[in-house]
Protein backbone atom coordinates (compact mmCIF):
# COMPACT_ATOMS: atom_id res chain seq x y z
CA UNK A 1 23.52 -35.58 -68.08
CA UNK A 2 20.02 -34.43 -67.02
CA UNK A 3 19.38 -32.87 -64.57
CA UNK A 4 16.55 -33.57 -62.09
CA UNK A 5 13.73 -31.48 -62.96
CA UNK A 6 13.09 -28.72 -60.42
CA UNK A 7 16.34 -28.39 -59.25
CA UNK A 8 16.16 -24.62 -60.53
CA UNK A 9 12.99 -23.73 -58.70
CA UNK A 10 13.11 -20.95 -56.09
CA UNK A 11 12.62 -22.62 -52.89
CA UNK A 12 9.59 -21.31 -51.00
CA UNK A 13 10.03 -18.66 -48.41
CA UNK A 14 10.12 -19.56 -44.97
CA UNK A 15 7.15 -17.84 -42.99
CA UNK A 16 8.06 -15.16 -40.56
CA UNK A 17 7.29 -16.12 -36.83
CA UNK A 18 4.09 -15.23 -35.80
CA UNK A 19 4.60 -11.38 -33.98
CA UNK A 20 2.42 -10.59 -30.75
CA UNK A 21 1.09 -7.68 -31.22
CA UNK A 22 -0.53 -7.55 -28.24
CA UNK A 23 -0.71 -4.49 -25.84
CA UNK A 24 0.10 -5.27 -22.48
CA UNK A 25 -2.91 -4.09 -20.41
CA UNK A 26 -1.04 -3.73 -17.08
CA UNK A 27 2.04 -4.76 -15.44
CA UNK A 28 1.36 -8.39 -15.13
CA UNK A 29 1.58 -8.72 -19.26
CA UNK A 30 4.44 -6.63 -19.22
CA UNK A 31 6.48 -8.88 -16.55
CA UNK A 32 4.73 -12.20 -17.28
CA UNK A 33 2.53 -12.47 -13.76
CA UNK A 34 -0.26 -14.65 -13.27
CA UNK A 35 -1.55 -12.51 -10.70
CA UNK A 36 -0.33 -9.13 -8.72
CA UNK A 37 2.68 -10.81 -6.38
CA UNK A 38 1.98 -7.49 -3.99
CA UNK A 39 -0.39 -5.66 -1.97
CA UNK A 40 -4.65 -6.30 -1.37
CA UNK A 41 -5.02 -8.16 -4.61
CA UNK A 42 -2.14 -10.78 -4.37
CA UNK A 43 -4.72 -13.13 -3.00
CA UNK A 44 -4.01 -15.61 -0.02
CA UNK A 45 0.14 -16.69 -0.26
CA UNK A 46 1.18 -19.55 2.50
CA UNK A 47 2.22 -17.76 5.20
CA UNK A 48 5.88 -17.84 5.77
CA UNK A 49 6.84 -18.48 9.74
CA UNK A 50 10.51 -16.55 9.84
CA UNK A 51 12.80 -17.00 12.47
CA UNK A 52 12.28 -13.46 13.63
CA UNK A 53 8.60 -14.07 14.04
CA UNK A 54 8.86 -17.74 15.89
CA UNK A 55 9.37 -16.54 19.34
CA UNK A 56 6.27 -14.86 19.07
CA UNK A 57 4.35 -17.16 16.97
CA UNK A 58 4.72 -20.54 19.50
CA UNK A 59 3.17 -18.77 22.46
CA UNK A 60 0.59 -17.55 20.89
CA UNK A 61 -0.42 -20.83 19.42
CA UNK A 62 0.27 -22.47 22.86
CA UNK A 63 -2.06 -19.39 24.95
CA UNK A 64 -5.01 -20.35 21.96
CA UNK A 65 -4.63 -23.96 22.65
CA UNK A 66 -3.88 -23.97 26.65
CA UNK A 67 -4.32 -20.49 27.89
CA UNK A 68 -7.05 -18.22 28.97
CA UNK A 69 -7.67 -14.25 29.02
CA UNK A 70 -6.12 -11.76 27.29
CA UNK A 71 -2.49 -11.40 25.23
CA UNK A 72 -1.62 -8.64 23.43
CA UNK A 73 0.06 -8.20 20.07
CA UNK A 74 2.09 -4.89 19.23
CA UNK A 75 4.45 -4.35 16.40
CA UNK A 76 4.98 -1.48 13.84
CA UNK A 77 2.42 -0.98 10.71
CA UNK A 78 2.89 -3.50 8.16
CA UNK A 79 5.42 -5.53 10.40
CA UNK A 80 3.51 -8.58 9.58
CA UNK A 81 0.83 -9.24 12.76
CA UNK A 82 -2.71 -9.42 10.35
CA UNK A 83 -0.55 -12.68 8.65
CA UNK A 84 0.64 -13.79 12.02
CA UNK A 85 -2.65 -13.64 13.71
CA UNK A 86 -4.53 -15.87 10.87
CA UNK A 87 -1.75 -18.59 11.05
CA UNK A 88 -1.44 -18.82 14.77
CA UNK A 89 -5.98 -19.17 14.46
CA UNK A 90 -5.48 -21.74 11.63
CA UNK A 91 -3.10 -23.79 13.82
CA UNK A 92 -5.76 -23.47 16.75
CA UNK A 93 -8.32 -24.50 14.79
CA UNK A 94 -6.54 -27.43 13.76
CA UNK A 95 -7.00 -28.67 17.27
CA UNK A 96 -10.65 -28.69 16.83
CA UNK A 97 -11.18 -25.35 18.81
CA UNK A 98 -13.98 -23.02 17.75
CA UNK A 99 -11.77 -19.73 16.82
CA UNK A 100 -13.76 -16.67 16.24
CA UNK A 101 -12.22 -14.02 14.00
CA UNK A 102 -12.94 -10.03 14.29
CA UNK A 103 -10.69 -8.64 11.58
CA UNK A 104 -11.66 -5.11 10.39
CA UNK A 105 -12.74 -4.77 6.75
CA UNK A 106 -10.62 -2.48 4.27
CA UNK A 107 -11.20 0.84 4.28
CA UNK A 108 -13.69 0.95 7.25
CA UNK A 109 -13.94 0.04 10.85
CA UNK A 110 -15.23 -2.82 13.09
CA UNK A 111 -18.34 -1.94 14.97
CA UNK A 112 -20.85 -4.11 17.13
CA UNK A 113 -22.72 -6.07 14.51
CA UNK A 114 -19.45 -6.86 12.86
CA UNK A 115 -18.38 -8.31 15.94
CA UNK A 116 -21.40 -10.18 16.28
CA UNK A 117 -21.36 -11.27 12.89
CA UNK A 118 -18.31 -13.28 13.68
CA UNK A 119 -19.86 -15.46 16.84
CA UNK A 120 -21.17 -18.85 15.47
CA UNK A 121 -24.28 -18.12 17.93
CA UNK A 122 -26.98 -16.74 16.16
CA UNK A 123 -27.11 -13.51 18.47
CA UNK A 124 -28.31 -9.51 17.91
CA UNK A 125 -26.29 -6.46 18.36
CA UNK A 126 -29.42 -5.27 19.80
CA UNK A 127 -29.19 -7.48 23.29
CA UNK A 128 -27.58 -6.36 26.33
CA UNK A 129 -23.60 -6.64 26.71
CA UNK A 130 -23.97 -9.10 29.54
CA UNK A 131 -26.26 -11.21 27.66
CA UNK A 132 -23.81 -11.18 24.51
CA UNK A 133 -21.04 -12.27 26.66
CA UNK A 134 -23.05 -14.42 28.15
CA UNK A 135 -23.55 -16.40 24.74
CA UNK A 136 -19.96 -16.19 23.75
CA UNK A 137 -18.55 -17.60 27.37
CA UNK A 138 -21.06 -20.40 26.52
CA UNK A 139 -19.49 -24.20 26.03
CA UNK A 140 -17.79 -25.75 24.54
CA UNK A 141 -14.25 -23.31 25.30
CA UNK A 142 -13.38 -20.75 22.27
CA UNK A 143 -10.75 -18.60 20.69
CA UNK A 144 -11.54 -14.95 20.25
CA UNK A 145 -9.13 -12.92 17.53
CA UNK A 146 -9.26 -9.59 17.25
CA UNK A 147 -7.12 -7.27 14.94
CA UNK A 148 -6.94 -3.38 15.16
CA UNK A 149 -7.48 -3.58 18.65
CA UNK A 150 -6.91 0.05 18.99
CA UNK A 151 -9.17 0.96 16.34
CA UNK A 152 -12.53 -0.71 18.18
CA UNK A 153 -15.32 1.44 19.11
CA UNK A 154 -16.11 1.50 22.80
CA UNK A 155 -19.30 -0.75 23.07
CA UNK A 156 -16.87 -3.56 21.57
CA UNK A 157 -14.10 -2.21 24.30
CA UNK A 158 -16.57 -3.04 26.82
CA UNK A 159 -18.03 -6.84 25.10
CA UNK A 160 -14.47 -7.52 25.53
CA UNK A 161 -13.95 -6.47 28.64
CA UNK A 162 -17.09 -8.51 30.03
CA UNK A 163 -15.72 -11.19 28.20
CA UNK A 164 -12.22 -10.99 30.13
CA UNK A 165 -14.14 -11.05 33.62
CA UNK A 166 -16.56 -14.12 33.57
CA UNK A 167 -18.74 -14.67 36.75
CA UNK A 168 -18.53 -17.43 39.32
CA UNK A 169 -17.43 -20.79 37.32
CA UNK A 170 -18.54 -19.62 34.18
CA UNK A 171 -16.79 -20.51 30.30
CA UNK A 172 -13.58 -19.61 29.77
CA UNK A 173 -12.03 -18.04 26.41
CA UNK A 174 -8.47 -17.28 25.13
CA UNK A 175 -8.50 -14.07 23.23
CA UNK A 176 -5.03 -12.28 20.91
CA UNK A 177 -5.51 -8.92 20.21
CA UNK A 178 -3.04 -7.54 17.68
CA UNK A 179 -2.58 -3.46 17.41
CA UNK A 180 0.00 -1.01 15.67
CA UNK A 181 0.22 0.65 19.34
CA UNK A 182 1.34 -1.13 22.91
CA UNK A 183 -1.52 -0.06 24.38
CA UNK A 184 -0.10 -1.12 27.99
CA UNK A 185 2.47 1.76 27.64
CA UNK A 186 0.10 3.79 25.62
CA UNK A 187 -3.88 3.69 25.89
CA UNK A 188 -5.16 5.36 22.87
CA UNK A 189 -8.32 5.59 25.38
CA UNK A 190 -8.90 5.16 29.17
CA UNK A 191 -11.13 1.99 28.59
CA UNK A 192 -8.13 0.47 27.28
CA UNK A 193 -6.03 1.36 30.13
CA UNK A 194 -8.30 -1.24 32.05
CA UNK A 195 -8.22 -3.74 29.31
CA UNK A 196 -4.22 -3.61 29.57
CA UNK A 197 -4.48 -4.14 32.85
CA UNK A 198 -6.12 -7.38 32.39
CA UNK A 199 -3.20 -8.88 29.74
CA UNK A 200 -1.71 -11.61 30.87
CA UNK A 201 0.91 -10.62 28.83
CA UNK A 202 1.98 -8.52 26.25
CA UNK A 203 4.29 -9.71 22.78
CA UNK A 204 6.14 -7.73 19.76
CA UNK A 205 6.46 -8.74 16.32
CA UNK A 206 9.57 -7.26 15.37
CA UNK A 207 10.71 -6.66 11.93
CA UNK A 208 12.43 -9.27 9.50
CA UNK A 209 15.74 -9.73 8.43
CA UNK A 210 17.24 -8.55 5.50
CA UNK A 211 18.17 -12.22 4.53
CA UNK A 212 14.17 -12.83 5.61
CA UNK A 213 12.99 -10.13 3.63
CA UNK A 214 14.96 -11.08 0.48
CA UNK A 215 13.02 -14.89 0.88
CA UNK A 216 9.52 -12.84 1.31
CA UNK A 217 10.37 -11.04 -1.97
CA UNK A 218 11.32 -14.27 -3.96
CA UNK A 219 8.53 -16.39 -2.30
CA UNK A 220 5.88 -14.25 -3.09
CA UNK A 221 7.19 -13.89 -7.07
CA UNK A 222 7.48 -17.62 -7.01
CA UNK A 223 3.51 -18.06 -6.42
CA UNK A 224 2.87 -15.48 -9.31
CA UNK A 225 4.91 -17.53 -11.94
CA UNK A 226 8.07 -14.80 -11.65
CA UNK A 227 11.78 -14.44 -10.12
CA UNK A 228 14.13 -12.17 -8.72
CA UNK A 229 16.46 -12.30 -11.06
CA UNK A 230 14.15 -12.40 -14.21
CA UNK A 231 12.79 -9.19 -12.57
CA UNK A 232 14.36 -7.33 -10.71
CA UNK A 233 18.64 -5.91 -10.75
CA UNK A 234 20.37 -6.81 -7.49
CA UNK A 235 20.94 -3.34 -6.80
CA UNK A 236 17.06 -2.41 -7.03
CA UNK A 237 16.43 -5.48 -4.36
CA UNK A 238 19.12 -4.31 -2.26
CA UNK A 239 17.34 -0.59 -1.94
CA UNK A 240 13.92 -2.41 -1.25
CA UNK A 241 15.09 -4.24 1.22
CA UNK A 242 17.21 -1.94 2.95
CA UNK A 243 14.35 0.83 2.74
CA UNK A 244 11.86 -1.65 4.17
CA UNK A 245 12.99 -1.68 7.34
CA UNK A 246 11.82 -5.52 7.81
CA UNK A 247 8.26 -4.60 7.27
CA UNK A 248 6.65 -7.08 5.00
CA UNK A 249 3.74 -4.15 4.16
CA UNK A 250 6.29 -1.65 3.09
CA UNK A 251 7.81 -4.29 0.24
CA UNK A 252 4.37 -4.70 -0.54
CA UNK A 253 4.03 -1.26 -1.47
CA UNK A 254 7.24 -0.91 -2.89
CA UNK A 255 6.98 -3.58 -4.81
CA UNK A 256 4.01 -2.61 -6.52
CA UNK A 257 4.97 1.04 -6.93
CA UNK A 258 8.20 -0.26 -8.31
CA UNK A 259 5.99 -2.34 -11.03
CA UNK A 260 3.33 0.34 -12.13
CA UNK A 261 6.14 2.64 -12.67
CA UNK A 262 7.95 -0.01 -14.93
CA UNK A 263 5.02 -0.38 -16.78
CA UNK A 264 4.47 3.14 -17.12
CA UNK A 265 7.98 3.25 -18.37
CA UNK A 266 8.23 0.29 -20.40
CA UNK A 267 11.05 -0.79 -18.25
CA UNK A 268 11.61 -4.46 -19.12
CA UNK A 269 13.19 -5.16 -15.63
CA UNK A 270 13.24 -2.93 -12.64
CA UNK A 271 16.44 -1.11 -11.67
CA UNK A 272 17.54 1.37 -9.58
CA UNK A 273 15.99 3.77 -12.19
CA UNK A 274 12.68 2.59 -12.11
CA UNK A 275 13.01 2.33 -8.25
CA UNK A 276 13.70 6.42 -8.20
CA UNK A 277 10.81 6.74 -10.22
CA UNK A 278 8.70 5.61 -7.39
CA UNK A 279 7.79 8.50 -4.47
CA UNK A 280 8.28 7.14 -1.28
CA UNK A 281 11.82 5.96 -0.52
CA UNK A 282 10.88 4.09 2.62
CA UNK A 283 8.06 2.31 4.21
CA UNK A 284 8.65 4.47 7.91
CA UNK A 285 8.12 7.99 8.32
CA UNK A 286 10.78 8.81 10.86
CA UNK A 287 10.75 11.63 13.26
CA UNK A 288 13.42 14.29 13.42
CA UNK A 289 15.77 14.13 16.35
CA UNK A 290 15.56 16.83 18.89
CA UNK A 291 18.34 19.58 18.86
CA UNK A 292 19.40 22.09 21.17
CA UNK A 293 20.38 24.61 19.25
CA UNK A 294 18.32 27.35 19.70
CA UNK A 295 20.47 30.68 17.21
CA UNK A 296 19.10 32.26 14.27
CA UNK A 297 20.92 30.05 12.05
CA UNK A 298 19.92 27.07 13.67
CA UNK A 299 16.73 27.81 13.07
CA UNK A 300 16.60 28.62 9.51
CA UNK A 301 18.63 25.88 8.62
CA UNK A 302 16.20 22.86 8.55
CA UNK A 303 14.15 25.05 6.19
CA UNK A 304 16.97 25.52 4.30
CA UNK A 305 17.63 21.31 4.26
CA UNK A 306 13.91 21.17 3.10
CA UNK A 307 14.13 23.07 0.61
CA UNK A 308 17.36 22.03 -0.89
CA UNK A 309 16.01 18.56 -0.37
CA UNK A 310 12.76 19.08 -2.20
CA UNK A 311 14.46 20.79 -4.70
CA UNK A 312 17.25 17.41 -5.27
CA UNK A 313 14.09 15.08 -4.77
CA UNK A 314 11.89 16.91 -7.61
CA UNK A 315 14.78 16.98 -9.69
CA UNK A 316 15.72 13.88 -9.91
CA UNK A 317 12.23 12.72 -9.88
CA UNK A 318 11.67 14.44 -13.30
CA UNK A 319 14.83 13.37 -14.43
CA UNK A 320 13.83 9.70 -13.76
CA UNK A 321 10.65 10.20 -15.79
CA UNK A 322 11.87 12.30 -18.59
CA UNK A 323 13.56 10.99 -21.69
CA UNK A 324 15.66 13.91 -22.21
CA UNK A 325 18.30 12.22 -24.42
CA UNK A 326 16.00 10.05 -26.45
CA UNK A 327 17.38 7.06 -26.25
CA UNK A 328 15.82 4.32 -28.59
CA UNK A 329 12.81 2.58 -26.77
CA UNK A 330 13.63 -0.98 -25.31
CA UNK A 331 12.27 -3.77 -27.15
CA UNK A 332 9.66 -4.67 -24.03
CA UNK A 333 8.26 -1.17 -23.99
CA UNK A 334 4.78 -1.59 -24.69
CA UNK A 335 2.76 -0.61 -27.61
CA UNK A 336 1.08 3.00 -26.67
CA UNK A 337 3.33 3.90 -23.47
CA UNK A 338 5.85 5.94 -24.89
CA UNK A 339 8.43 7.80 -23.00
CA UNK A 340 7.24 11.03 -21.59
CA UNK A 341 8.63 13.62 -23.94
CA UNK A 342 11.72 15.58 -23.53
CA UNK A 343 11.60 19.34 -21.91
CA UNK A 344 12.92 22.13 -19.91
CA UNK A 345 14.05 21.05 -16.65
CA UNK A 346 11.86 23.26 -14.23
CA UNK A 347 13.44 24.82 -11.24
CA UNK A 348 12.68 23.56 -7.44
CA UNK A 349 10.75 27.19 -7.13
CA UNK A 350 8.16 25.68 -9.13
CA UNK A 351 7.37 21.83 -9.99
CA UNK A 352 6.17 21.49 -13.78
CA UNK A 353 2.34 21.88 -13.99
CA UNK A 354 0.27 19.85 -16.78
CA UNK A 355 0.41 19.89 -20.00
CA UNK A 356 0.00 22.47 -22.43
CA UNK A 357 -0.67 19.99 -25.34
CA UNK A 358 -1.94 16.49 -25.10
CA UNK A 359 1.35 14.83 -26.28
CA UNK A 360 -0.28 11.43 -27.10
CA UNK A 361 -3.18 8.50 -26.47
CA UNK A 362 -2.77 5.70 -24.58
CA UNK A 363 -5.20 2.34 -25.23
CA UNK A 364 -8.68 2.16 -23.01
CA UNK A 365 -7.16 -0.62 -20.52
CA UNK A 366 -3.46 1.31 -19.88
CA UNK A 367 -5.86 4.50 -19.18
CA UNK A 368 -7.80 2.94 -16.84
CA UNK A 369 -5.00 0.72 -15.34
CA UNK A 370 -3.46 4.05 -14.25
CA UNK A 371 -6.20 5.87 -13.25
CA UNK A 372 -6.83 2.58 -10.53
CA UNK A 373 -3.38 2.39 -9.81
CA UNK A 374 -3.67 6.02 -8.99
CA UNK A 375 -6.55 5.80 -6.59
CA UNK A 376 -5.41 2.94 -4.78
CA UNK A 377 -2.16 5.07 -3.86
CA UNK A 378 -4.12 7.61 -2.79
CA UNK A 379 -6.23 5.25 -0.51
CA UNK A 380 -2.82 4.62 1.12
CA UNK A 381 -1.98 8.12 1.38
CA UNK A 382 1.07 7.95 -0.90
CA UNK A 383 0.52 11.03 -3.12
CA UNK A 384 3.77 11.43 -4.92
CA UNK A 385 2.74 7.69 -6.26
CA UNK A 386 -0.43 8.39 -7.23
CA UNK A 387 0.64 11.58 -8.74
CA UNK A 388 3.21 10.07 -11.05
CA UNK A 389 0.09 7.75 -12.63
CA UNK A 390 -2.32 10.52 -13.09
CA UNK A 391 -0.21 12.98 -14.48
CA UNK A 392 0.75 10.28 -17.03
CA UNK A 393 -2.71 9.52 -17.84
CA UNK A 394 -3.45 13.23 -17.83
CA UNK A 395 -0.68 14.08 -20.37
CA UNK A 396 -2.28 11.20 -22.75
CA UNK A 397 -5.42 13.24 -22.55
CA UNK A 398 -8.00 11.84 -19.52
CA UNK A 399 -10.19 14.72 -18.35
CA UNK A 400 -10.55 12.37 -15.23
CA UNK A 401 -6.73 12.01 -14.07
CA UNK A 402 -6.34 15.75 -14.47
CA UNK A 403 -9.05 16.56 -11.72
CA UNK A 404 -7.86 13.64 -9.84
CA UNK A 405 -4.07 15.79 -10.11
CA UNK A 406 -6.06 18.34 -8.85
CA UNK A 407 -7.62 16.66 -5.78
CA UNK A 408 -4.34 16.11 -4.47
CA UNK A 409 -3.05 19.97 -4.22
CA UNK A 410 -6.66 20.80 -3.09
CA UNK A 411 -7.13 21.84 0.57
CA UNK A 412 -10.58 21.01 0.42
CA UNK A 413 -9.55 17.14 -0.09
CA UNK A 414 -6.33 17.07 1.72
CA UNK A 415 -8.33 18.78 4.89
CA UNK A 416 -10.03 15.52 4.86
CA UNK A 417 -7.34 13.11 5.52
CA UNK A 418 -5.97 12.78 1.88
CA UNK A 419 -2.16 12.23 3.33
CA UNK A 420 -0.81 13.37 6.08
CA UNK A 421 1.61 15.97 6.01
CA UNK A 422 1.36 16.87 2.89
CA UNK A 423 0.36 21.08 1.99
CA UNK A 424 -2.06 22.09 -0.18
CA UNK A 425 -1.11 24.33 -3.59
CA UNK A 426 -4.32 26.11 -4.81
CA UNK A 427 -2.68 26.98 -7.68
CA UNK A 428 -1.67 23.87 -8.96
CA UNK A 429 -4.74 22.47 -8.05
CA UNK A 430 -6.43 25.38 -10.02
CA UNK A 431 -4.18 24.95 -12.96
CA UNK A 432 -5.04 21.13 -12.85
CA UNK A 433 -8.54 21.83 -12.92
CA UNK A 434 -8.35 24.08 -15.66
CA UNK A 435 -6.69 21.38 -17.75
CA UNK A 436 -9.17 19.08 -16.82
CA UNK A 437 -12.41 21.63 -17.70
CA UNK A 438 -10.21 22.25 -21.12
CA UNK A 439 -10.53 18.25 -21.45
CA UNK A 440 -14.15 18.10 -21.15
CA UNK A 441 -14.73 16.93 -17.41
CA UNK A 442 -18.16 18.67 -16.21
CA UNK A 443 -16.84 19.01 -12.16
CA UNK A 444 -13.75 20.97 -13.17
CA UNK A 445 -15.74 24.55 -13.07
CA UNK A 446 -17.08 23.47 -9.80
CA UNK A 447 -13.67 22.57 -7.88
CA UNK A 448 -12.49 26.34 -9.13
CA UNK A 449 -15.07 28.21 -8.49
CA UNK A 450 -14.76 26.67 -5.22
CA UNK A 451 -10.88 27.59 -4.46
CA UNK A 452 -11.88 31.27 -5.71
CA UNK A 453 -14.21 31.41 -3.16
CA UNK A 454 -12.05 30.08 -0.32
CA UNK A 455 -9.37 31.80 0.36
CA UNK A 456 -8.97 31.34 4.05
CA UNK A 457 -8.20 28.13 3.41
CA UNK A 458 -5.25 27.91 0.95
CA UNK A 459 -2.68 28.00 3.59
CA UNK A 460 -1.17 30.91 2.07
């Protein structure tokens, strides 16, 4: 019997799937995001009316549409009243009003030509406040939104004001002025004292819901092409939500803390690991209750909390972001972010300082993806964040992120607003600068010489 030719023939090799070897550049490779889900660069996500919100959403939409004068808008930082604010104006607007919007740009404040710059009459900050108000009270009827209310210089206090108190038969206009402070209860100035007294009424946001806040979390993942539970461990929602407090602008930051510190970790999903990786456990700074007590011991022992505190907190901390058993890396952990190398665990008397050794390199884009990362949690005045991405980027050898680790022990930069509360350390700043003049950086020698020469102001 014959057999069929090529029947002995090795059988070709099957190819081996294709391998992606690329490096994530930032967080949305590493998690699969079209776009950051969090914070000032998620982009414009439908706003979501919650049932804690729609008692004071409908009369503000009914006031824009029906009313006239002035109602104020209070709630807590990040509680959600910027959001609120633009969808109560869009529904307005849908009625064919004219809605004019003052919203303060990032970083900065409103002043007059700003203001002006948001009338649809062609006017100049240079005419006389009756005039402007003049144009503005003009036909046909408008809406007039302001946000930061409590941030506005005074000339715009008093355009508003003359707005608020027309002349004879004049134009009418319905104005909503949101503001982190009730400034009936509270006038951060006295012209606002007579601008409360002119509110025909006053309205809080209050906070979300847990259940609420749990929806804003998924929604917003949704739009960016994740999920919840593709993302994020139940027990890692649960602390975001519960330290949130209902404020919408504290997941936000959260959220993307929580992320950048997965990245930097090569955490594949976040946990409740990568969550105590992040610095700030909530999105409230609360205020310590008065006590009565007034003995020695008393006395000394809030210090003593603090300190034992601090020294659990930076513990832990380092702990979170130390490999110090070397476990194998996770297959998601991204080419050139390696776990931080193992060490000595420091005492609470003294945090670790940088580096003596650059331990590796990182690619271009992770570099500068921390370095921004960095900045823009400094921006917000969250400096155990931003610390966590520059010493990171510092370790893997960037002259820059060491004098940035630097600026933020500096009292010459945290005596300008850096973050409040937070003391300065000339000597870690000093040690940080030195490891940023040993990498090259031109400014180091500069920012010591100038801690040398002032002493006064270390705060020792």
């Amino acid at each position: 019997m014959r057999r069929p030719s090529g029947l002995m023939t090795a059988a070709p090799e099957a190819a081996p799937p294709p391998v992606d070897t690329a490096v994530p550049k930032n967080y949305l490779d590493l998690y699969g995001l079209s776009r950051p889900p969090f914070g000032a660069e998620s982009g414009a996500v439908s706003y979501i009316l919650f049932a804690s919100h729609r008692r004071s959403f409908e009369p503000l939409v009914d006031h824009m549409i029906n009313g006239k004068g002035l109602v104020l808008l209070h709630g807590e930082e990040g509680v959600g009243k910027t959001e609120t604010l633009r969808a109560a104006g869009n529904a307005a607007a849908e009625s064919g009003l004219p809605v004019i919007r003052v919203m303060r740009p990032p970083n900065s404040r409103v002043v007059l030509a700003d203001f002006i710059a948001a009338l649809p009459n062609a006017l100049d900050a240079s005419h006389p406040i009756a005039k402007l108000a003049e144009a503005i009270l003009a036909p046909p009827r408008k809406v007039l939104l302001i946000d930061d209310l409590d941030l506005l210089p005074p000339d715009c206090v008093q355009l508003l004001l003359r707005l608020l108190q027309p002349i004879g038969e004049g134009g009418s206009i319905a104005v909503v002025a949101a503001s982190t402070v009730d400034i009936g209860s509270a006038p951060p100035r006295p012209e606002f004292a007579e601008l409360a007294g002119l509110a025909r009424t006053t309205i809080r946001l209050p906070p979300i819901g847990p259940a609420e806040a749990r929806q804003y979390i998924e929604r917003s993942l949704w739009v960016s092409g994740g999920t919840t539970r593709r993302l994020i461990a139940p027990d890692a929602l649960k602390q975001i939500i519960i330290r949130s407090g209902g404020s919408p602008g504290a997941i936000n930051r959260q959220m993307e803390a929580a992320f950048t510190a997965g990245f930097v970790r090569g955490d594949s999903r976040i946990t409740a690991k990568t969550i105590a990786a992040t610095a700030s456990p909530t999105g409230r700074r609360s205020k310590p209750a008065p006590s009565s007590r007034t003995g020695p011991v008393a006395r000394i022992m809030p210090g003593i909390a603090i300190v034992l505190l601090a020294a659990g907190a930076a513990m832990f901390l380092y702990r979170a972001l130390s490999d110090h058993h070397q476990p194998p890396a996770p297959a998601s952990l991204p080419a050139g972010v390696q776990a931080p190398s193992s060490g000595a665990v420091h005492s609470s008397e003294k945090a670790p300082g940088p580096p003596a050794k650059t331990s590796e390199t990182l690619p271009p884009e992770v570099m500068a993806t921390l370095l921004k990362r960095g900045e823009q949690f400094v921006a917000l005045g969250d400096l155990g964040a931003a610390r966590l991405l520059f010493q990171r980027a510092a370790e893997a050898g960037s002259a820059r992120a060491a004098l940035a680790m630097g600026r933020t022990y500096d009292p010459e930069y945290l005596a300008v607003g850096m973050a409040q509360g937070e003391k300065p350390d000339p000597a870690r700043a000093m040690e940080w600068y030195r490891k940023a003049a040993a990498l090259g950086h031109a400014q180091a020698a500069d920012l010591m010489k100038s801690i040398v020469k002032s002493p006064a102001k270390t705060g020792r």
